[in-house]
Protein backbone atom coordinates (compact mmCIF):
# COMPACT_ATOMS: atom_id res chain seq x y z
CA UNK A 1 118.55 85.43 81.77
CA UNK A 2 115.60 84.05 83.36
CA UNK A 3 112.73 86.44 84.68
CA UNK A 4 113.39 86.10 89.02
CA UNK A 5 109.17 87.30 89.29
CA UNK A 6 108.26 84.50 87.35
CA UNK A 7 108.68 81.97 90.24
CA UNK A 8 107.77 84.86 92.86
CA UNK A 9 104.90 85.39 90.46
CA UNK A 10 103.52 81.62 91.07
CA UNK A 11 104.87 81.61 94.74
CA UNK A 12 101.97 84.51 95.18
CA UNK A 13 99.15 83.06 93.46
CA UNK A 14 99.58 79.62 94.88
CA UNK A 15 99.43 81.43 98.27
CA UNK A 16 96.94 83.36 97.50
CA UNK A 17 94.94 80.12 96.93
CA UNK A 18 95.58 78.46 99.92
CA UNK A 19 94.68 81.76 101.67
CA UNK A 20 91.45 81.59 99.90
CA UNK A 21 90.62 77.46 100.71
CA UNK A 22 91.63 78.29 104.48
CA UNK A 23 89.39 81.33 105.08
CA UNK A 24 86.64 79.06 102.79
CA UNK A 25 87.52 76.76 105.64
CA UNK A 26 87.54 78.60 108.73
CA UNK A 27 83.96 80.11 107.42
CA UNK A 28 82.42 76.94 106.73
CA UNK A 29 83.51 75.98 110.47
CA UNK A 30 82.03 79.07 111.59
CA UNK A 31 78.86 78.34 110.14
CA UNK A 32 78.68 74.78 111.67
CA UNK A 33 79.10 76.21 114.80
CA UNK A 34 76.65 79.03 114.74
CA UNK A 35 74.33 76.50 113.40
CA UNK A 36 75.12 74.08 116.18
CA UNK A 37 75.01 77.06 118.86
CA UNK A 38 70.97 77.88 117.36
CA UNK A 39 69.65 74.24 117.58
CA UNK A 40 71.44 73.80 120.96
CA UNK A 41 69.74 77.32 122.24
CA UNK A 42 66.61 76.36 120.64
CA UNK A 43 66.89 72.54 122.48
CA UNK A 44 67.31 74.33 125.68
CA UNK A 45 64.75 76.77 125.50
CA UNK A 46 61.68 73.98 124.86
CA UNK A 47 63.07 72.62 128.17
CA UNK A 48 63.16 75.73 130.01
CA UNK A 49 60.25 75.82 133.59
CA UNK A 50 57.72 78.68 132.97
CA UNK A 51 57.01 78.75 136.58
CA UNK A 52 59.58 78.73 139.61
CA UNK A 53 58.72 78.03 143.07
CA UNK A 54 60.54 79.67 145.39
CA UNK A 55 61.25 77.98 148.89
CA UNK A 56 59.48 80.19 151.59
CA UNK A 57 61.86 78.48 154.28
CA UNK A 58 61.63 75.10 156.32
CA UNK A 59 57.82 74.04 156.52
CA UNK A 60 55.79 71.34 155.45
CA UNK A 61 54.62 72.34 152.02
CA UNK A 62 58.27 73.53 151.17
CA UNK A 63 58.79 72.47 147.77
CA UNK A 64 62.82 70.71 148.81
CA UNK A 65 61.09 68.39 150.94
CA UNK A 66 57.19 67.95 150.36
CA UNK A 67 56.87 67.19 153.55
CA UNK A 68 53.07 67.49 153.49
CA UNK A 69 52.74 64.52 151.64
CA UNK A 70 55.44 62.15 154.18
CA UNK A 71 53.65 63.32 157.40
CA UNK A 72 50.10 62.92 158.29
CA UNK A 73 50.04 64.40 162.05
CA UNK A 74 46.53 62.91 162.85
CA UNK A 75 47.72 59.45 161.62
CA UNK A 76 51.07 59.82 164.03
CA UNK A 77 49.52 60.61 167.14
C-alpha cells in the first residue's frame, strides 16, 4: 500500500517554499518602500523655508500683496 504522507509530505514542503519566496517578496517590497519613503523625506526636507513670514493683516508691506513695491503715494498724487 502506498504511504498517504508521502504526497502530504511534498504538499508541505512545496508550501512551505512558496511561503518562504512570498514573505522574501513582501520584505524586499518593504524595503523599496522604506527606502523610497527616506529619499522622498530627505528631498522634502532640503526644500523646506527656514523662515516664515507671517501676514500682520491688510497693509502695504503685507507679504500676500507687496503692495509697497506697486504703490508709490508721492508719485500718485
Amino acid at each position: 500500500m502506498a504511504d498517504p504522507l508521502k504526497n502530504f509530505s511534498d504538499m508541505q514542503t512545496a508550501w512551505m517554499q512558496a511561503w518562504a519566496n512570498s514573505a522574501q517578496h513582501m520584505f524586499q517590497c518593504w524595503q523599496r518602500m522604506f527606502t523610497m519613503q527616506q529619499s522622498f523625506l530627505k528631498h522634502a526636507d532640503s526644500h523646506h523655508r527656514d523662515h516664515v513670514e507671517i501676514a500682520c493683516g491688510a497693509s502695504l508691506t503685507d507679504k500676500y500683496g507687496k503692495r509697497s513695491h506697486d504703490i508709490d503715494p508721492e508719485r500718485d498724487v
